[in-house]
N, C-alpha and C. Protein backbone atom coordinates (compact mmCIF):
# COMPACT_ATOMS: atom_id res chain seq x y z
N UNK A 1 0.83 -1.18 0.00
CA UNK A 1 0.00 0.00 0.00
C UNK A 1 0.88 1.25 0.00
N UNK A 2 0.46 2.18 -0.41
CA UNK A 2 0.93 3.82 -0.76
C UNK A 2 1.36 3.54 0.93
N UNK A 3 2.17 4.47 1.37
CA UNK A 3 2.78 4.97 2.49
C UNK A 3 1.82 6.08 3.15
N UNK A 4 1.57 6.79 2.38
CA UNK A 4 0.80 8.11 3.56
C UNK A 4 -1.01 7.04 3.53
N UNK A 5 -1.27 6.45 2.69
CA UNK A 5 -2.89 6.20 2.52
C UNK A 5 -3.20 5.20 3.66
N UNK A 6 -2.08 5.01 4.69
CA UNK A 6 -2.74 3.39 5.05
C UNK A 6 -2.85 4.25 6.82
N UNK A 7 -2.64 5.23 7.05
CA UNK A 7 -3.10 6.14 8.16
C UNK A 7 -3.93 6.89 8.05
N UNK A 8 -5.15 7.47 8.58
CA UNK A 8 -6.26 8.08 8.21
C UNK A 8 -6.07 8.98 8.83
N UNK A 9 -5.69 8.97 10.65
CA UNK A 9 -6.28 9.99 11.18
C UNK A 9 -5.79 9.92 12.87
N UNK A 10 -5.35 10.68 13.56
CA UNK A 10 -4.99 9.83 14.78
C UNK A 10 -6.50 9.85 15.71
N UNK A 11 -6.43 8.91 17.11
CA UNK A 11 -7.69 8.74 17.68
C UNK A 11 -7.24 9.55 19.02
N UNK A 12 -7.75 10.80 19.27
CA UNK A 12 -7.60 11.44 20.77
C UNK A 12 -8.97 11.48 21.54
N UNK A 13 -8.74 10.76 22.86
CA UNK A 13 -9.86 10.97 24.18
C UNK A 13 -9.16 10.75 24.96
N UNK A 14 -10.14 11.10 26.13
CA UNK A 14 -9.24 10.40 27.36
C UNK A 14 -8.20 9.14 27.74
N UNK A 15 -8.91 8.11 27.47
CA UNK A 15 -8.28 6.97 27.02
C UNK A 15 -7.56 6.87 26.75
N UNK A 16 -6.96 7.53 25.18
CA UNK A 16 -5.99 7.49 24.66
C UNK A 16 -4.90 8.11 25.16
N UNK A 17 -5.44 9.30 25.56
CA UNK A 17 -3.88 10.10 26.43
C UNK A 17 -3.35 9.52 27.34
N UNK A 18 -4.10 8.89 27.95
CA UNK A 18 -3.70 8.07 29.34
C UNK A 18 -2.70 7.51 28.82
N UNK A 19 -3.33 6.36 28.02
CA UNK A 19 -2.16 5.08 27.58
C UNK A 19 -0.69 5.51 26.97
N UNK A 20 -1.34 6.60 25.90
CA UNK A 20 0.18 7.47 25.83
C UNK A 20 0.76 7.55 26.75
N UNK A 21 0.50 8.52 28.00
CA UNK A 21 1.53 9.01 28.88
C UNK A 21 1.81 7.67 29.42
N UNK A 22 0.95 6.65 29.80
CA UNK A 22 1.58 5.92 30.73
C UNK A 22 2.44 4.47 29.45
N UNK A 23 1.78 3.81 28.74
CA UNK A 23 2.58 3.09 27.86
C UNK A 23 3.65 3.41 26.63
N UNK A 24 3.55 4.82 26.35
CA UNK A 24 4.42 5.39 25.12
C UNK A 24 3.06 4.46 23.71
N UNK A 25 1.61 4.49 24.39
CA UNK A 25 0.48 3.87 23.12
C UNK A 25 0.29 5.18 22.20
N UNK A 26 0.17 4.36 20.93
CA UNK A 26 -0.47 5.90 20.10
C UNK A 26 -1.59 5.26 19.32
N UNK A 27 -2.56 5.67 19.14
CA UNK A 27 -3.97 5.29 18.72
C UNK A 27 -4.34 6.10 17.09
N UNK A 28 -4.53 4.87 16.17
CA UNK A 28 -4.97 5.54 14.47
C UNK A 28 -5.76 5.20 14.06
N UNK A 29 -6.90 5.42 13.45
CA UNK A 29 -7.22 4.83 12.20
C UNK A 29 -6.88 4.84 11.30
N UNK A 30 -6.76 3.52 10.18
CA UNK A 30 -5.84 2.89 9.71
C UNK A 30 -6.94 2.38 8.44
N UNK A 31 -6.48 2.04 7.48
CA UNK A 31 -7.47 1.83 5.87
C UNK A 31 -7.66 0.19 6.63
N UNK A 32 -8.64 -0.07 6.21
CA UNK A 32 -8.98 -1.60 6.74
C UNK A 32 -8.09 -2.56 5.67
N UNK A 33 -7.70 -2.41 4.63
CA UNK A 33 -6.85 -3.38 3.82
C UNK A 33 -5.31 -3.74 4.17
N UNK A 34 -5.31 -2.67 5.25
CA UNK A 34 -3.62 -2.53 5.67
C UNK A 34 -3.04 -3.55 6.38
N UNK A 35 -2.38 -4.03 6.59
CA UNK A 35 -1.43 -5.30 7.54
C UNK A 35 -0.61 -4.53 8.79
N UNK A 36 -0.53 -5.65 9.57
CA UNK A 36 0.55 -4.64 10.47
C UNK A 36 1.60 -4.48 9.96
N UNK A 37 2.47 -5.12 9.09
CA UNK A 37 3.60 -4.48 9.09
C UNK A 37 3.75 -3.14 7.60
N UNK A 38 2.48 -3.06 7.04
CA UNK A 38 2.06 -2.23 6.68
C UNK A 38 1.83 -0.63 7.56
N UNK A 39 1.02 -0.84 8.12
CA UNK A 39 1.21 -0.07 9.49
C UNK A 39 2.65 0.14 10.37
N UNK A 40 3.38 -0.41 10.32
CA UNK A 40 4.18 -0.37 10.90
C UNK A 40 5.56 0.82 10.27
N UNK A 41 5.70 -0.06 9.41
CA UNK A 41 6.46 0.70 8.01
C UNK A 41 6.21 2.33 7.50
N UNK A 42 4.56 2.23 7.63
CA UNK A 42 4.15 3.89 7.51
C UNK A 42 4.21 4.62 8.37
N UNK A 43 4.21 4.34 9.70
CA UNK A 43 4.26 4.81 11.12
C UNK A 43 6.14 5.31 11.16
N UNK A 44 7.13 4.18 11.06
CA UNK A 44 8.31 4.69 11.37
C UNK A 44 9.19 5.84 10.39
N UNK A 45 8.72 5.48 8.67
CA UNK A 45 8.77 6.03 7.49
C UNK A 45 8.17 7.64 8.30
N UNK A 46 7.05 8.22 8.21
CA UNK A 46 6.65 9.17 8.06
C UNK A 46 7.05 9.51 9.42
N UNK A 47 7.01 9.66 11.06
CA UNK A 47 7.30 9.93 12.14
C UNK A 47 8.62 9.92 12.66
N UNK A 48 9.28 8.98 11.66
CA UNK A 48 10.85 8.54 12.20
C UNK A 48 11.24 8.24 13.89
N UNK A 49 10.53 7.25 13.59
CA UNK A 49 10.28 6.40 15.00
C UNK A 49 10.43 4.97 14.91
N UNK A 50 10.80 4.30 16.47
CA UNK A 50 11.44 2.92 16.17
C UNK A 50 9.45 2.26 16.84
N UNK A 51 9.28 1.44 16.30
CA UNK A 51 7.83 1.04 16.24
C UNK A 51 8.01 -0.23 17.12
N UNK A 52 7.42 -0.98 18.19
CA UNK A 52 8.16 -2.23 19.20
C UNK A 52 6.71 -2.89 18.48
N UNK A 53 5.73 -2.38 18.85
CA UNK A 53 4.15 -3.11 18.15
C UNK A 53 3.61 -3.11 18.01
N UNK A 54 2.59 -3.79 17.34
CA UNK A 54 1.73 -2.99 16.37
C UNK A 54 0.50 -4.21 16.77
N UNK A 55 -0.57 -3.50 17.50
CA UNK A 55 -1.99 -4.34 17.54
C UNK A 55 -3.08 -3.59 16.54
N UNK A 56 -4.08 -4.81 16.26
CA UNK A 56 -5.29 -3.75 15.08
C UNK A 56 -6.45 -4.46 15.61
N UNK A 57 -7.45 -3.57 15.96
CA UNK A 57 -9.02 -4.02 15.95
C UNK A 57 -9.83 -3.41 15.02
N UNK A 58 -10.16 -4.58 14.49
CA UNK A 58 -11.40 -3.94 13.13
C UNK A 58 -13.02 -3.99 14.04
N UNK A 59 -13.42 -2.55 14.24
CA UNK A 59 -14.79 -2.02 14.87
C UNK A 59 -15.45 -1.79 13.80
N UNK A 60 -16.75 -2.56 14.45
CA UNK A 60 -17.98 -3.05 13.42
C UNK A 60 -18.84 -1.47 14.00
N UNK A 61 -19.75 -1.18 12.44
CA UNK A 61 -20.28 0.16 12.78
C UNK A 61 -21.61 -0.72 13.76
N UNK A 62 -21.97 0.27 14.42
CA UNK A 62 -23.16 0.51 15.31
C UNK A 62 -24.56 0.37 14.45
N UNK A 63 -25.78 0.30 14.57
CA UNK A 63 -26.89 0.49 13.78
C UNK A 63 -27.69 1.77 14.46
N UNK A 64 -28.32 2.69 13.49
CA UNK A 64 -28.73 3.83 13.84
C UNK A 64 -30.18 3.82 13.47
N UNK A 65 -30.80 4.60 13.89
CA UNK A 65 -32.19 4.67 13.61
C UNK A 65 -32.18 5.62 13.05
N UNK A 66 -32.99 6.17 11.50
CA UNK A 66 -32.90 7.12 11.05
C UNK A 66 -34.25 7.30 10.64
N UNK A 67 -35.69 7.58 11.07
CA UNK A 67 -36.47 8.14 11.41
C UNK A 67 -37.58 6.52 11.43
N UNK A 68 -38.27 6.02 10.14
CA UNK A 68 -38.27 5.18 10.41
C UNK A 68 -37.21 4.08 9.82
N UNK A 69 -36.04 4.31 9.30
CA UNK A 69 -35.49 3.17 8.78
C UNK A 69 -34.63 2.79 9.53
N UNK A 70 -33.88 1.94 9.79
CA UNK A 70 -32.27 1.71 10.61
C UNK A 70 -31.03 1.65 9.14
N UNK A 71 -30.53 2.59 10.10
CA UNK A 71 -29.24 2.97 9.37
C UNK A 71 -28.02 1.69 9.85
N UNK A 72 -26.67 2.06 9.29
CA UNK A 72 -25.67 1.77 10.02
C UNK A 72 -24.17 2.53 10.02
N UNK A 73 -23.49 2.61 10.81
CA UNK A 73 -22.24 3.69 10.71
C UNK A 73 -21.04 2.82 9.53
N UNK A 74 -20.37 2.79 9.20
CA UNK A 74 -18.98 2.39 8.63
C UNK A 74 -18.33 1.46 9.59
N UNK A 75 -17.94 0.52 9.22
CA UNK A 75 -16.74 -0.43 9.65
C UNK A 75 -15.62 0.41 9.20
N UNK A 76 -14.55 -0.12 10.37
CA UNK A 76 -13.43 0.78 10.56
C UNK A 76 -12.27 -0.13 11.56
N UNK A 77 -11.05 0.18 10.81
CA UNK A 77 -9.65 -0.56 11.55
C UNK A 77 -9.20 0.79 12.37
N UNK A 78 -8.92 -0.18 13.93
CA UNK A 78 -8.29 0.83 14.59
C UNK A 78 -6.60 0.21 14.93
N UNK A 79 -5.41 1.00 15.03
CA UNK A 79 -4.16 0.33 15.30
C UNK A 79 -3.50 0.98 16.64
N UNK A 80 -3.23 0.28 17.27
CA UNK A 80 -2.61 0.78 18.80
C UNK A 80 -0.89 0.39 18.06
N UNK A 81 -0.20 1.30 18.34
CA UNK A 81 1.13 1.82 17.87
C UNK A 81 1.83 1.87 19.62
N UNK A 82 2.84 0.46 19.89
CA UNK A 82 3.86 0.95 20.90
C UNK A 82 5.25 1.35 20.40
N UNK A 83 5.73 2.40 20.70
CA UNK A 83 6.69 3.00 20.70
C UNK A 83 8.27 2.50 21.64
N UNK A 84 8.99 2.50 20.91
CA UNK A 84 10.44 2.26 22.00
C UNK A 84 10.65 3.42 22.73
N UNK A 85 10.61 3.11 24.09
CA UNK A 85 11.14 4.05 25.04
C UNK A 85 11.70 5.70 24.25
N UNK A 86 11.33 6.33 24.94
CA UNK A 86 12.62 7.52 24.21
C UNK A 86 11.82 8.41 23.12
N UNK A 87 10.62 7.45 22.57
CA UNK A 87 10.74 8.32 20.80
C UNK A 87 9.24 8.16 21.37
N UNK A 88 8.46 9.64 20.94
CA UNK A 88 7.21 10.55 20.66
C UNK A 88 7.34 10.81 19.48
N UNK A 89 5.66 10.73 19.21
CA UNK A 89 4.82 11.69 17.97
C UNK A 89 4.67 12.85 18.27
N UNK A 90 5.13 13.69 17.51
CA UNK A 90 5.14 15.19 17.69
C UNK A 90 3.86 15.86 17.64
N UNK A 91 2.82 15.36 16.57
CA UNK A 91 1.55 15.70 16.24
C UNK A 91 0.80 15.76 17.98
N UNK A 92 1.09 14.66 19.02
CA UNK A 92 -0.05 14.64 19.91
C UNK A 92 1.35 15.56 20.79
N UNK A 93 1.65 16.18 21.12
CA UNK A 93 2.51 16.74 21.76
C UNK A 93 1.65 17.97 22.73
N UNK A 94 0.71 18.52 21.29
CA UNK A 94 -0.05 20.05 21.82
C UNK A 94 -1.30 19.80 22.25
N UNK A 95 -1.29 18.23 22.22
CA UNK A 95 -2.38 18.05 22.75
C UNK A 95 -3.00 18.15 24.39
């Protein structure tokens, strides 16, 4: 896969900051066709970072009610990114 296409977007909440500060976790969505070491590769390539591992959960959309019909949201890959000691993403920095 292209290098920039297989990261979508990073994931910030509470949650996520936590695990940052306390595991060095970084949280993405990620194109659902991607592999980890796909992910992995685009993560150290573009951030210039040493990557230790790479977990992925593919989240099934929710069903919505949309007045009378039921809708449903998008399926979507999420990737938890651990980091080697030492090395931050600059992007969640100002966060």
């Amino acid at each position: 896969m292209e290098l920039y296409s297989v990261i979508k977007r990073p994931i910030v909440t509470e949650k996520t900051t936590a695990a940052r500060d306390e595991g060095n976790k970084y949280f993405f969505e990620v194109d659902r066709r991607a592999t980890k070491i796909d992910i992995r590769n685009s993560v150290e390539k573009i951030f210039k970072v040493k990557v230790v591992d790479v977990r992925t959960i593919n989240v099934m959309g929710k069903k919505k009610r949309v007045g009378r019909t039921m809708g449903k949201r998008r399926n979507w890959k999420k990737a938890v990114i651990t980091l080697a000691p030492g090395n931050t993403i600059e992007i969640f920095g100002q966060v």
